[in-house]
PDB file of N, CA and C in Angstrom:
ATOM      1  N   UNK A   1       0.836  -1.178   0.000  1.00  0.00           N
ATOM      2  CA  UNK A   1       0.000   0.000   0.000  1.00  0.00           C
ATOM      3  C   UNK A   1       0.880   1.239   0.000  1.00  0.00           C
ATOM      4  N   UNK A   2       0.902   2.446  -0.738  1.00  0.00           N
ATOM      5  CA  UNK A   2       1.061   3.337  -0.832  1.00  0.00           C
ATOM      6  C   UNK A   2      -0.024   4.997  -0.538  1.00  0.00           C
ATOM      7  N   UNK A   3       0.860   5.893   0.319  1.00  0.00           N
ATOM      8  CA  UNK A   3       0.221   6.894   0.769  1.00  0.00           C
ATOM      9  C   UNK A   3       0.485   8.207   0.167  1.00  0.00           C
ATOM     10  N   UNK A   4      -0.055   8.861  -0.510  1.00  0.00           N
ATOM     11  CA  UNK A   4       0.075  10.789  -1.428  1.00  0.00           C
ATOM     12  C   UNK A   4      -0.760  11.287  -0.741  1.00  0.00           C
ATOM     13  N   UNK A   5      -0.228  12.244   0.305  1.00  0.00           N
ATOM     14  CA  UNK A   5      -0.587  13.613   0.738  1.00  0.00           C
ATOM     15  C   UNK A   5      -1.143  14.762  -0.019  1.00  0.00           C
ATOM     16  N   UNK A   6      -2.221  15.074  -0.406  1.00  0.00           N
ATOM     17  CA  UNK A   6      -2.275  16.506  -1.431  1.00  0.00           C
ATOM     18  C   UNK A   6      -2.694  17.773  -0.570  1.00  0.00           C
ATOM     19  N   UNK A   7      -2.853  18.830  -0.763  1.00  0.00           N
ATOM     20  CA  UNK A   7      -2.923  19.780   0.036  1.00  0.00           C
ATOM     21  C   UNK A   7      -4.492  20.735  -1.289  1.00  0.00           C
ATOM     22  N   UNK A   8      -5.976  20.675  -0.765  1.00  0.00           N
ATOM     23  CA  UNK A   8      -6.358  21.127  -1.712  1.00  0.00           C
ATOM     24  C   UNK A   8      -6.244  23.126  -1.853  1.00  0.00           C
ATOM     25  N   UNK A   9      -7.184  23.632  -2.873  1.00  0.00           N
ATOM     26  CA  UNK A   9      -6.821  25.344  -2.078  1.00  0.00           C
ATOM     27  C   UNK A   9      -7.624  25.288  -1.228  1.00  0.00           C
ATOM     28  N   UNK A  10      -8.827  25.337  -0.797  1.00  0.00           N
ATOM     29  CA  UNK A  10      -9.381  25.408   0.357  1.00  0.00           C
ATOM     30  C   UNK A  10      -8.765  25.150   1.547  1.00  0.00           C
ATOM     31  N   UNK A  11      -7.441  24.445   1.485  1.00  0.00           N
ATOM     32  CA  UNK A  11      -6.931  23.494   2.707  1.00  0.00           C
ATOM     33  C   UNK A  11      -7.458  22.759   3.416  1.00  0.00           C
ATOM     34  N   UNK A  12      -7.640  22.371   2.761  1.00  0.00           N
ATOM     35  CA  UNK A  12      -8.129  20.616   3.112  1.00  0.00           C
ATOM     36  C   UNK A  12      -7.299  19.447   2.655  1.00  0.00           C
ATOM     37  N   UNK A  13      -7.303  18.407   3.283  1.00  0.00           N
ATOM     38  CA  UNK A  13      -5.652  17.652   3.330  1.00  0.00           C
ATOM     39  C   UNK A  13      -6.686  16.218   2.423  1.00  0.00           C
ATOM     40  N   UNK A  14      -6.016  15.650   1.595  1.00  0.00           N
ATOM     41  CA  UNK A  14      -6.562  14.414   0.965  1.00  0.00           C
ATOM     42  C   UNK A  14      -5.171  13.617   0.891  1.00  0.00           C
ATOM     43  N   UNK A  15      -5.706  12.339   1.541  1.00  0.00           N
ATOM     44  CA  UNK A  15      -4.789  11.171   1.803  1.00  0.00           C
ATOM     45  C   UNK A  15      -5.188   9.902   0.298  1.00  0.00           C
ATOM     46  N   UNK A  16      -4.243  10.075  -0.304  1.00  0.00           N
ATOM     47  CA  UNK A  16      -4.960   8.988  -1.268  1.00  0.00           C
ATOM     48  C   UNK A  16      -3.988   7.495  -1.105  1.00  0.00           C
ATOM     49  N   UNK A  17      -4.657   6.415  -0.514  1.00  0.00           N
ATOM     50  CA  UNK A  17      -4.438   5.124  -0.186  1.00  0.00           C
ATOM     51  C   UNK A  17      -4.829   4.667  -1.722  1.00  0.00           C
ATOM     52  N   UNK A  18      -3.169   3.802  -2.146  1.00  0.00           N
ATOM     53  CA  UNK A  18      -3.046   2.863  -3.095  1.00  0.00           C
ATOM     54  C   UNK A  18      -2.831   1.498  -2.729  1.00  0.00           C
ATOM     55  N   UNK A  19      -3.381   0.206  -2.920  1.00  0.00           N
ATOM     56  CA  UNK A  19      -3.461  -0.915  -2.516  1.00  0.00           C
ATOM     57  C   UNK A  19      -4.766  -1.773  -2.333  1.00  0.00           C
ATOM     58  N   UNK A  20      -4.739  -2.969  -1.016  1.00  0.00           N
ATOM     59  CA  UNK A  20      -5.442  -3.439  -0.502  1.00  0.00           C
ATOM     60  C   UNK A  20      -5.736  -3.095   0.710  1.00  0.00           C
ATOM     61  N   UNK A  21      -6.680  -2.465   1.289  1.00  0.00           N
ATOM     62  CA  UNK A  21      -6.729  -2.174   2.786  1.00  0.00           C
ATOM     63  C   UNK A  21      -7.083  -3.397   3.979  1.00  0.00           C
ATOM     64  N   UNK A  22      -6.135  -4.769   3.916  1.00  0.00           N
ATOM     65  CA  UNK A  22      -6.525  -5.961   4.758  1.00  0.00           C
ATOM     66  C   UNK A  22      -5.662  -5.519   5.505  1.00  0.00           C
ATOM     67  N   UNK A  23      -5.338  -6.581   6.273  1.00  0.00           N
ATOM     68  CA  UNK A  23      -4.279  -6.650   7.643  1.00  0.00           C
ATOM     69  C   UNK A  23      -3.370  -6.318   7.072  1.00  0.00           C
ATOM     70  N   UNK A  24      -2.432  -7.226   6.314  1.00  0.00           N
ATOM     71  CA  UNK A  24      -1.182  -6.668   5.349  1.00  0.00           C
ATOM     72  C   UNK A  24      -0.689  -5.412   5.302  1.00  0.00           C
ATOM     73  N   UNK A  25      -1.618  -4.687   4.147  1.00  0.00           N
ATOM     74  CA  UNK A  25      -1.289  -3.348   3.904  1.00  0.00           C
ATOM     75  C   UNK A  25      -1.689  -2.322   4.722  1.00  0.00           C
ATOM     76  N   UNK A  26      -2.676  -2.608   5.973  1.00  0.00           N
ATOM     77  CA  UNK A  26      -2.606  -1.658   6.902  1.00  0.00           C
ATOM     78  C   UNK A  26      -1.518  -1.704   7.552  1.00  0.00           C
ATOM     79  N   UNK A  27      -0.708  -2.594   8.071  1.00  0.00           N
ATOM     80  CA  UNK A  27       0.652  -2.830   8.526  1.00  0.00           C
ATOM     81  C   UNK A  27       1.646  -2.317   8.545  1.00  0.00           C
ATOM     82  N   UNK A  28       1.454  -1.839   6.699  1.00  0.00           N
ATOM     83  CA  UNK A  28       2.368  -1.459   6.070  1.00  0.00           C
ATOM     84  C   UNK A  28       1.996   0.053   6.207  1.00  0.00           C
ATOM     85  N   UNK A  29       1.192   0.556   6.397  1.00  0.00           N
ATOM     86  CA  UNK A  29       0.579   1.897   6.520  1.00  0.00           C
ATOM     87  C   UNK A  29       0.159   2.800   7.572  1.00  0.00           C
ATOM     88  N   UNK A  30      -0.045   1.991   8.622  1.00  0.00           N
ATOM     89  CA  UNK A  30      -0.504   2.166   9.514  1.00  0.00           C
ATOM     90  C   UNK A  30       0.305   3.274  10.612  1.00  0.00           C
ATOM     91  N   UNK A  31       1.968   3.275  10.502  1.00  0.00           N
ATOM     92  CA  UNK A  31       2.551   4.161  11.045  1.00  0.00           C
ATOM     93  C   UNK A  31       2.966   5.622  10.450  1.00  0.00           C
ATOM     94  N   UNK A  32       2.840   5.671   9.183  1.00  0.00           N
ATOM     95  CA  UNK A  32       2.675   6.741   8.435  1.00  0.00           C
ATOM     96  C   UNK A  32       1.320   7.456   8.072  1.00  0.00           C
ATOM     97  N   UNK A  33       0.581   6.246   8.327  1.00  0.00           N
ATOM     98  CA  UNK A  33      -0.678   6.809   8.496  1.00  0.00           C
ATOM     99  C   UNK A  33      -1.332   8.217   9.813  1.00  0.00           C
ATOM    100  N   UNK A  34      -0.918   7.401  10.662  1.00  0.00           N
ATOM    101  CA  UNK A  34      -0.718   7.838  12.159  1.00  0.00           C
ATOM    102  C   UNK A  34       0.088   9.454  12.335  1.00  0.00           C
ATOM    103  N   UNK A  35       1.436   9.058  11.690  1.00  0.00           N
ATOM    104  CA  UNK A  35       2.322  10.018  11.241  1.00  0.00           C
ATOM    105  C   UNK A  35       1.687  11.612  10.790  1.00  0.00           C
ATOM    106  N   UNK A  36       1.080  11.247   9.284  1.00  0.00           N
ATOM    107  CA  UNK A  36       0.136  12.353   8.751  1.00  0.00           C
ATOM    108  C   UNK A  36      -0.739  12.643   9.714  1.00  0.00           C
ATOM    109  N   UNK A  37      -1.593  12.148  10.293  1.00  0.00           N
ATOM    110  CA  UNK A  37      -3.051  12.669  10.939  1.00  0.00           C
ATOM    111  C   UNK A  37      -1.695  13.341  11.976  1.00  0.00           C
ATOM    112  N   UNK A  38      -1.708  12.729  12.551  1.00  0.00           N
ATOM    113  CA  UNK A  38      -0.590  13.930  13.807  1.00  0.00           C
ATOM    114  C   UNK A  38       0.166  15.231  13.434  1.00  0.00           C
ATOM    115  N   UNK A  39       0.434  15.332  12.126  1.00  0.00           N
ATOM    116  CA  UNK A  39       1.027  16.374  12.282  1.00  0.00           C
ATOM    117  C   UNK A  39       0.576  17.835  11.030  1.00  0.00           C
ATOM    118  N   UNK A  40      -1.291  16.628  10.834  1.00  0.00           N
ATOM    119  CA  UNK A  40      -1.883  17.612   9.879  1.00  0.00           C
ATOM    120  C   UNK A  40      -2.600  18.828  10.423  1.00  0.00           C
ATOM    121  N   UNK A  41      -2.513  19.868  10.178  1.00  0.00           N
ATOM    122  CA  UNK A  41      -3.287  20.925  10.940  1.00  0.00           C
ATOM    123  C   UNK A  41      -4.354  21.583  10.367  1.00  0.00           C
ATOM    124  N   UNK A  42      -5.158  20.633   8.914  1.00  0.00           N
ATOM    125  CA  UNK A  42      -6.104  20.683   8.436  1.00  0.00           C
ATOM    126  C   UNK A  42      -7.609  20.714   9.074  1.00  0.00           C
ATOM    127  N   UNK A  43      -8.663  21.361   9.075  1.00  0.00           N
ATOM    128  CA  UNK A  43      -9.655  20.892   9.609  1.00  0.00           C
ATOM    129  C   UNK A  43     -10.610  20.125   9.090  1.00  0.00           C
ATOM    130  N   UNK A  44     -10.393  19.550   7.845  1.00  0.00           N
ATOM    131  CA  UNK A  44     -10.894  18.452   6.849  1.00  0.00           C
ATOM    132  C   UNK A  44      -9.821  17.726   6.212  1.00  0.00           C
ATOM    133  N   UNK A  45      -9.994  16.049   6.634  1.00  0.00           N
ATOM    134  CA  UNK A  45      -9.142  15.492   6.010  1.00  0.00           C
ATOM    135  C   UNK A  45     -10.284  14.525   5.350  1.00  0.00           C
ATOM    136  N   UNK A  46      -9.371  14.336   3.843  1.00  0.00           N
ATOM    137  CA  UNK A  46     -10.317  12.920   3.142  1.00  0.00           C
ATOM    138  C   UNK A  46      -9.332  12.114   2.824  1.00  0.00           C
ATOM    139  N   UNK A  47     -10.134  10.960   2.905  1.00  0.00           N
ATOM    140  CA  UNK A  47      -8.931   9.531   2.517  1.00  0.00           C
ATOM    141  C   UNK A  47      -9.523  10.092   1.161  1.00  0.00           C
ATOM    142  N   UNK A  48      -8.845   9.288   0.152  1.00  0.00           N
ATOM    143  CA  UNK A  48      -9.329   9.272  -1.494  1.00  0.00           C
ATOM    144  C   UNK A  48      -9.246   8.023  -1.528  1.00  0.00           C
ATOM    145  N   UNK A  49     -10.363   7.093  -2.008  1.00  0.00           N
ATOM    146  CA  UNK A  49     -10.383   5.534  -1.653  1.00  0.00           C
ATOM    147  C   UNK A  49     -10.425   5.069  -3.550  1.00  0.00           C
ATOM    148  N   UNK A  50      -9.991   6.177  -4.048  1.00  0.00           N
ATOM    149  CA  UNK A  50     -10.222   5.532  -5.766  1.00  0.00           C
ATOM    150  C   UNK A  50      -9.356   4.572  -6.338  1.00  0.00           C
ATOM    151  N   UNK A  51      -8.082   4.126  -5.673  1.00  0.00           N
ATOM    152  CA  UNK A  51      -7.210   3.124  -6.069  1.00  0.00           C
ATOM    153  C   UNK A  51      -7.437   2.009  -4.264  1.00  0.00           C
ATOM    154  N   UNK A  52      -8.315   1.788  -3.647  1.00  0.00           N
ATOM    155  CA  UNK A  52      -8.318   0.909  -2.935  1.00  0.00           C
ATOM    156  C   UNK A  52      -9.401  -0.280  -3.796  1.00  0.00           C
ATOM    157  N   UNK A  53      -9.040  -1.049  -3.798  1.00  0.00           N
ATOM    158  CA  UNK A  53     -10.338  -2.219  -4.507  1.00  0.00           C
ATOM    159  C   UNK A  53     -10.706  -3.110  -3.750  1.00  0.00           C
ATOM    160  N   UNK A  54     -10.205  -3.587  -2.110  1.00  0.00           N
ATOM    161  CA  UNK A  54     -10.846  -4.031  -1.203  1.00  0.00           C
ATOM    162  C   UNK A  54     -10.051  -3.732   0.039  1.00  0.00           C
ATOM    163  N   UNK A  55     -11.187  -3.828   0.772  1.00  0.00           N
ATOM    164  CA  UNK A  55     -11.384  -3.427   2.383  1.00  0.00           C
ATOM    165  C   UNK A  55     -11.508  -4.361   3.209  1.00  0.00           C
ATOM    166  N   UNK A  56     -11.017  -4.879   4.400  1.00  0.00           N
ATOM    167  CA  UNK A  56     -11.598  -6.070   5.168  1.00  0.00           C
ATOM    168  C   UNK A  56     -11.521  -5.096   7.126  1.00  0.00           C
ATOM    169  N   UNK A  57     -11.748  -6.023   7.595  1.00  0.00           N
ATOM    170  CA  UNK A  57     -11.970  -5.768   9.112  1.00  0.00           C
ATOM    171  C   UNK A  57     -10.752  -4.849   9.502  1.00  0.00           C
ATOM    172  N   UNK A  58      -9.795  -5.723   9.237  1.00  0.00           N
ATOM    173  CA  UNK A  58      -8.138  -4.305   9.445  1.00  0.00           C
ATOM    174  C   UNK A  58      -8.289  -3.261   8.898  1.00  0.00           C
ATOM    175  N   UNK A  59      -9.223  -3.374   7.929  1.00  0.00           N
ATOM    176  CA  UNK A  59      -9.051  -1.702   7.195  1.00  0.00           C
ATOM    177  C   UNK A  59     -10.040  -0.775   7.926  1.00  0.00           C
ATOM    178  N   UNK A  60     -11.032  -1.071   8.267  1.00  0.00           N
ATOM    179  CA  UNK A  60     -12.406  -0.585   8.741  1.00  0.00           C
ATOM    180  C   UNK A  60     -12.055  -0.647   9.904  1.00  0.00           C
ATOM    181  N   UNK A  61     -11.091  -0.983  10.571  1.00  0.00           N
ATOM    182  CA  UNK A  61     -10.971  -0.793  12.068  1.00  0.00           C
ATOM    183  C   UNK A  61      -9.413   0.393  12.042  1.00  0.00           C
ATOM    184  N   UNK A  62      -8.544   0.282  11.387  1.00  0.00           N
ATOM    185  CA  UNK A  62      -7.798   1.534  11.308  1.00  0.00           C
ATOM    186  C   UNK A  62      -8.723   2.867  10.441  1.00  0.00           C
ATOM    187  N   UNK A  63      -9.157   2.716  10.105  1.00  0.00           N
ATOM    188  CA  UNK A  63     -10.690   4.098   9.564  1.00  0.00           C
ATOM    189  C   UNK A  63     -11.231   4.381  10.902  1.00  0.00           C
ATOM    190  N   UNK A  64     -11.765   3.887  11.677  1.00  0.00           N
ATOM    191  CA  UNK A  64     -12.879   4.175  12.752  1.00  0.00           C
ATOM    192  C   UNK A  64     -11.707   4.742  13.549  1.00  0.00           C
ATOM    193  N   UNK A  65     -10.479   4.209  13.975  1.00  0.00           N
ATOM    194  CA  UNK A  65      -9.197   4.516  15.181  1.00  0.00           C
ATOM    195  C   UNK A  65      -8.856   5.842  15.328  1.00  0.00           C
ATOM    196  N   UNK A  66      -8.942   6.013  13.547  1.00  0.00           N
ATOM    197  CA  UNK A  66      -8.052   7.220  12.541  1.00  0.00           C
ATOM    198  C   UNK A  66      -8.851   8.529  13.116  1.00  0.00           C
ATOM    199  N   UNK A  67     -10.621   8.031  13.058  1.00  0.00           N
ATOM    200  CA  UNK A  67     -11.661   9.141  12.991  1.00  0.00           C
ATOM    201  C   UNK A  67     -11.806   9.114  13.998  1.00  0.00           C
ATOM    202  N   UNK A  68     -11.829   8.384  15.192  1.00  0.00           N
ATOM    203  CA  UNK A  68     -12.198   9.119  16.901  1.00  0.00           C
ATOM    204  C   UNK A  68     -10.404  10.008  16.943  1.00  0.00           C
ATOM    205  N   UNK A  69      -9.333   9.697  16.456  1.00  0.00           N
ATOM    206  CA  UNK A  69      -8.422  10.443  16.772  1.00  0.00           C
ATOM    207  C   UNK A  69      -8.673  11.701  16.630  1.00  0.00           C
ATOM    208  N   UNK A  70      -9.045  11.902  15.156  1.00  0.00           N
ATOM    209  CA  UNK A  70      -9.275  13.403  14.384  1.00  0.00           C
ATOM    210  C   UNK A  70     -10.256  13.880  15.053  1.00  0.00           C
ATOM    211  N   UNK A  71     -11.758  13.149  15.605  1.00  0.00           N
ATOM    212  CA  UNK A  71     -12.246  13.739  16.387  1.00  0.00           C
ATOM    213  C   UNK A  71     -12.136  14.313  17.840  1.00  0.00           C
ATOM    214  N   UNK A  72     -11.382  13.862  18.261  1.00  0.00           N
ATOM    215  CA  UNK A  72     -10.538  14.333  19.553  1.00  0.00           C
ATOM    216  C   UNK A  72     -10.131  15.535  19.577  1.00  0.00           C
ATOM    217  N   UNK A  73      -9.429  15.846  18.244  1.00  0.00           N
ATOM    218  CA  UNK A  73      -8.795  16.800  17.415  1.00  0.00           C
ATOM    219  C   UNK A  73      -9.443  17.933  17.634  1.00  0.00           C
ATOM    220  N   UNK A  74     -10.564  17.889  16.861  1.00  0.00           N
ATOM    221  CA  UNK A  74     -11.542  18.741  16.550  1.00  0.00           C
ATOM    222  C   UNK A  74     -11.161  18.860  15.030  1.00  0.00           C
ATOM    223  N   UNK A  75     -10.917  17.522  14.435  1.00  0.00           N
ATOM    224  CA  UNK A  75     -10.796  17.703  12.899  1.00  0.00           C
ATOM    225  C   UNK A  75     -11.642  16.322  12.218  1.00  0.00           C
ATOM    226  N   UNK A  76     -12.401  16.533  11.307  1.00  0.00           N
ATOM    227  CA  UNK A  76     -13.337  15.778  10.430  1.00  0.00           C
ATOM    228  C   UNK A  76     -12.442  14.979   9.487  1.00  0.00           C
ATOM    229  N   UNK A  77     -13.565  13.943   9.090  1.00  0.00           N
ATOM    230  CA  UNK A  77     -12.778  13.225   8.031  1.00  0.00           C
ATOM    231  C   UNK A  77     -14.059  12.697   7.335  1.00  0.00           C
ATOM    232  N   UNK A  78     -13.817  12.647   6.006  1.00  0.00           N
ATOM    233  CA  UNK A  78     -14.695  11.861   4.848  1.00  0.00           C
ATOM    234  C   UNK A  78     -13.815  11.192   4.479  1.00  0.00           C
ATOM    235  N   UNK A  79     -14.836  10.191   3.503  1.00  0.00           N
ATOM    236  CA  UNK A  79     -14.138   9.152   2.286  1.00  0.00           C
ATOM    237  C   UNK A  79     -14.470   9.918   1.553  1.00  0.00           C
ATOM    238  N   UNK A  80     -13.491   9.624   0.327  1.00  0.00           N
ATOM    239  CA  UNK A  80     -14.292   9.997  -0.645  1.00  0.00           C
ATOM    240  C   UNK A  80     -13.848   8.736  -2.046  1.00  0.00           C
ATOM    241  N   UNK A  81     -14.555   8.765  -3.077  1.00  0.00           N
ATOM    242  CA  UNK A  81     -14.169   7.802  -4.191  1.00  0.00           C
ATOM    243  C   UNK A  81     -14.118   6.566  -4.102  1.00  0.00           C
ATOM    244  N   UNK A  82     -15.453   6.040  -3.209  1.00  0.00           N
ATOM    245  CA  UNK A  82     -15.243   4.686  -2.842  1.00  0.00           C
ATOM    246  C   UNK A  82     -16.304   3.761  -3.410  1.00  0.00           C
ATOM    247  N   UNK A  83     -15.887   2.728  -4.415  1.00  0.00           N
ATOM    248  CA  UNK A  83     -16.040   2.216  -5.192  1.00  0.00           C
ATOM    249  C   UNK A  83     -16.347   0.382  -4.778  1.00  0.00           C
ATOM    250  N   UNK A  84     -17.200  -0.310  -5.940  1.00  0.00           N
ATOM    251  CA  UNK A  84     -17.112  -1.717  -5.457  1.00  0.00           C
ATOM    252  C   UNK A  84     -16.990  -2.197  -4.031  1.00  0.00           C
ATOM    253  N   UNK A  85     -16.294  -3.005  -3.858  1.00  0.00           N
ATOM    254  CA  UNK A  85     -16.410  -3.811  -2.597  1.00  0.00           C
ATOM    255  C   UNK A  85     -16.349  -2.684  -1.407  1.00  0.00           C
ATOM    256  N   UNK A  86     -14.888  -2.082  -1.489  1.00  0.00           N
ATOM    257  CA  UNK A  86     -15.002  -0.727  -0.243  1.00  0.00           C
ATOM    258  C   UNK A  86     -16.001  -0.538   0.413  1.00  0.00           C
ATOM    259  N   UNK A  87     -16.777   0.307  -0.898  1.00  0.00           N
ATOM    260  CA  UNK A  87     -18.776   0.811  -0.547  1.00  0.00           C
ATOM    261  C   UNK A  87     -19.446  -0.096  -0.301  1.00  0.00           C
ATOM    262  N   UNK A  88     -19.501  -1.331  -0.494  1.00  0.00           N
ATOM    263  CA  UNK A  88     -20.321  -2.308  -0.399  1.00  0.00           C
ATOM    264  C   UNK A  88     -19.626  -2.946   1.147  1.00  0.00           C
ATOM    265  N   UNK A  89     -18.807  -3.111   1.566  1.00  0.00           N
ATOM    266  CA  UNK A  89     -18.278  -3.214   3.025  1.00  0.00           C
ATOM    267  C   UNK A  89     -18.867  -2.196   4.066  1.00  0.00           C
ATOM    268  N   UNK A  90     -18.517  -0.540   3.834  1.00  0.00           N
ATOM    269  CA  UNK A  90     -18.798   0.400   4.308  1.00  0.00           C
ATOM    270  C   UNK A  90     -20.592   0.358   4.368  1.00  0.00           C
ATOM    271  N   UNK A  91     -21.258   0.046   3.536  1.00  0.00           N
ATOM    272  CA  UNK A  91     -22.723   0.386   3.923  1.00  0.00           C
ATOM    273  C   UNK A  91     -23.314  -0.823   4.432  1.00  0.00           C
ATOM    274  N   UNK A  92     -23.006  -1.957   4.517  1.00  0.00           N
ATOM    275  CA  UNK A  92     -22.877  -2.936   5.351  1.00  0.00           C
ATOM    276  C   UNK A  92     -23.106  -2.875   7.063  1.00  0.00           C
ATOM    277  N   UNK A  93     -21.927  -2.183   6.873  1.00  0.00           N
ATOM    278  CA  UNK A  93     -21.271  -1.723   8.589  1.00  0.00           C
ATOM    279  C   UNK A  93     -21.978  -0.526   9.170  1.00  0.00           C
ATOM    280  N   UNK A  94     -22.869   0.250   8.003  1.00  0.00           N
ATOM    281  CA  UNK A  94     -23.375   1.748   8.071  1.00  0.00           C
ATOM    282  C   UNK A  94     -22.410   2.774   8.720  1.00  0.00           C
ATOM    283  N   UNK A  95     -20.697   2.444   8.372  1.00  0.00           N
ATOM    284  CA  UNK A  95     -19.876   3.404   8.526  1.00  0.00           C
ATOM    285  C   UNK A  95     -20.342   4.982   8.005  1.00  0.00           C
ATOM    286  N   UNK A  96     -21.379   5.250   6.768  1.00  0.00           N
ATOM    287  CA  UNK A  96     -21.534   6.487   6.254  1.00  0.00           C
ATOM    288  C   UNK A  96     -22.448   6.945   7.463  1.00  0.00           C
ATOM    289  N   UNK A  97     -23.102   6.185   8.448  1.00  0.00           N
ATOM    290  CA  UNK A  97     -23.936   6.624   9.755  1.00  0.00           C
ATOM    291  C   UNK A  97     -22.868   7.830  10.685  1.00  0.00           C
ATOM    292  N   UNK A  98     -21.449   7.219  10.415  1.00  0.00           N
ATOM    293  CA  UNK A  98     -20.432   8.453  11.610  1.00  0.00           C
ATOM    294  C   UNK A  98     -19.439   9.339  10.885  1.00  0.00           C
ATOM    295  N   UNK A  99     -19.215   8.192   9.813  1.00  0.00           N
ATOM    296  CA  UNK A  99     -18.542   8.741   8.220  1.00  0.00           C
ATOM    297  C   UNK A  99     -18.695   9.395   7.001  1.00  0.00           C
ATOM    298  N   UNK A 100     -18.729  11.064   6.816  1.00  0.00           N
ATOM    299  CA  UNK A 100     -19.559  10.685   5.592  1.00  0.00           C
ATOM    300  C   UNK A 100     -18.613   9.889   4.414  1.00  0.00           C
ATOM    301  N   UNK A 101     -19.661   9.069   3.513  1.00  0.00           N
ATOM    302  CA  UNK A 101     -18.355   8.621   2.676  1.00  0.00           C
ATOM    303  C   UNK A 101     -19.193   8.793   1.180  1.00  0.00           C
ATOM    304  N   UNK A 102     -18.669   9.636   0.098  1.00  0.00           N
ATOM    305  CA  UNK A 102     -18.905   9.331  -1.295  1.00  0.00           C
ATOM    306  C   UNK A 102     -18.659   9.069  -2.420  1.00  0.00           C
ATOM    307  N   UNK A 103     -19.057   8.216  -3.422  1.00  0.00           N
ATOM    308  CA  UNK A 103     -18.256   7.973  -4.273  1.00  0.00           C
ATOM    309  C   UNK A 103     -17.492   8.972  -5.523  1.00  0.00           C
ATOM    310  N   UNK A 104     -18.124   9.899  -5.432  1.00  0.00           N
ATOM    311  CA  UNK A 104     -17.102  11.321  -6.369  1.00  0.00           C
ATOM    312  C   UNK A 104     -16.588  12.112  -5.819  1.00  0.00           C
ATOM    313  N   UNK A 105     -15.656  12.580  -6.489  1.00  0.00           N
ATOM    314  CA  UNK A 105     -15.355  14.040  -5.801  1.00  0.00           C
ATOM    315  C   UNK A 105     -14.669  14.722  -7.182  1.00  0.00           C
ATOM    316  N   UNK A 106     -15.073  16.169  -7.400  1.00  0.00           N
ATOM    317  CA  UNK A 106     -14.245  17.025  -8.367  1.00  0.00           C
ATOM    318  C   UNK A 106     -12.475  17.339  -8.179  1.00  0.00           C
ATOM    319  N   UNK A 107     -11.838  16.894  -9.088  1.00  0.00           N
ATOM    320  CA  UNK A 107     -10.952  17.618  -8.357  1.00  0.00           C
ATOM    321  C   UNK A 107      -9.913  18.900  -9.246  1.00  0.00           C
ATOM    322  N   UNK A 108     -10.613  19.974  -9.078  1.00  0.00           N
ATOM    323  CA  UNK A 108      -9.650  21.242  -9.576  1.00  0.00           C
ATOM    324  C   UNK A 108      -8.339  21.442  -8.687  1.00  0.00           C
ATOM    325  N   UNK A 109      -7.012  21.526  -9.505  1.00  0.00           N
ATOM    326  CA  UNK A 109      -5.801  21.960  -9.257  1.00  0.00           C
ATOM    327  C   UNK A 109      -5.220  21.819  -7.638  1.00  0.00           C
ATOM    328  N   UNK A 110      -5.532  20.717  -7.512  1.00  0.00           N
ATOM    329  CA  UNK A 110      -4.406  20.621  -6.033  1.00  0.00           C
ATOM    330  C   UNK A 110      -3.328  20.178  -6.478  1.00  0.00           C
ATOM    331  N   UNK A 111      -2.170  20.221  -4.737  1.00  0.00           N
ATOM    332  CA  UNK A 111      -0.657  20.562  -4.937  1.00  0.00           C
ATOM    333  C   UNK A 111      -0.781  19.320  -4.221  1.00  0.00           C
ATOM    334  N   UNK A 112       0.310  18.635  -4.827  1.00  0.00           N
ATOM    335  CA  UNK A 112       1.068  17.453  -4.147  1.00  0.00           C
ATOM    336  C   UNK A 112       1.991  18.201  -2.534  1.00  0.00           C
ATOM    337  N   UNK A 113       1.703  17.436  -1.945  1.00  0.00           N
ATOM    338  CA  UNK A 113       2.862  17.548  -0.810  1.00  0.00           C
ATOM    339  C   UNK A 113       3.727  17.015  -0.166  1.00  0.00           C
TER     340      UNK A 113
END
């Protein structure tokens, strides 16, 4: 699994997760994951879930960990671009009940970071 930071203009921080989100690649992610949310000073962060193609219990349980952190914070988090199985896991679980999560998002001219 691979992690890209973008910074949009509004400032708002988008995390885009490349991979499988099982035990494995949360593993592999999970401390850089941690990393970013700690030292983002965004008040909206979105995962970008458009290159994840499945989700299992490890993944949906580092999502929920991620979002009481940020909420602690006093910082939000969406999905966004979540596709096939992901969405079909997520509305399952009725994660979009604490999460919002959707499958588009526009995206005009953000900066890599």
């Amino acid at each position: 699994m691979d992690l890209t930071c973008i910074e949009t203009p509004k400032g708002k921080l988008i995390i885009q997760i490349k991979g499988e989100m099982d035990a494995h690649g949360c593993e592999r992610i999970h401390a850089s994951l941690e990393q970013t949310i700690d030292k983002a000073h965004h008040s909206h962060l979105l995962f970008d879930f458009s290159q994840v193609g499945m989700i299992d219990s490890a993944g949906i349980g580092l999502i929920v960990s991620l979002y009481k952190r940020l909420k602690a914070k006093g910082q939000a988090l969406a999905i966004i671009n979540v596709q096939s199985q992901p969405m079909e896991m997520m509305a399952l679980l009725r994660i979009d009940s604490v999460i919002p999560i959707s499958a588009e998002l526009r995206r005009p001219g953000y900066r890599l970071l």
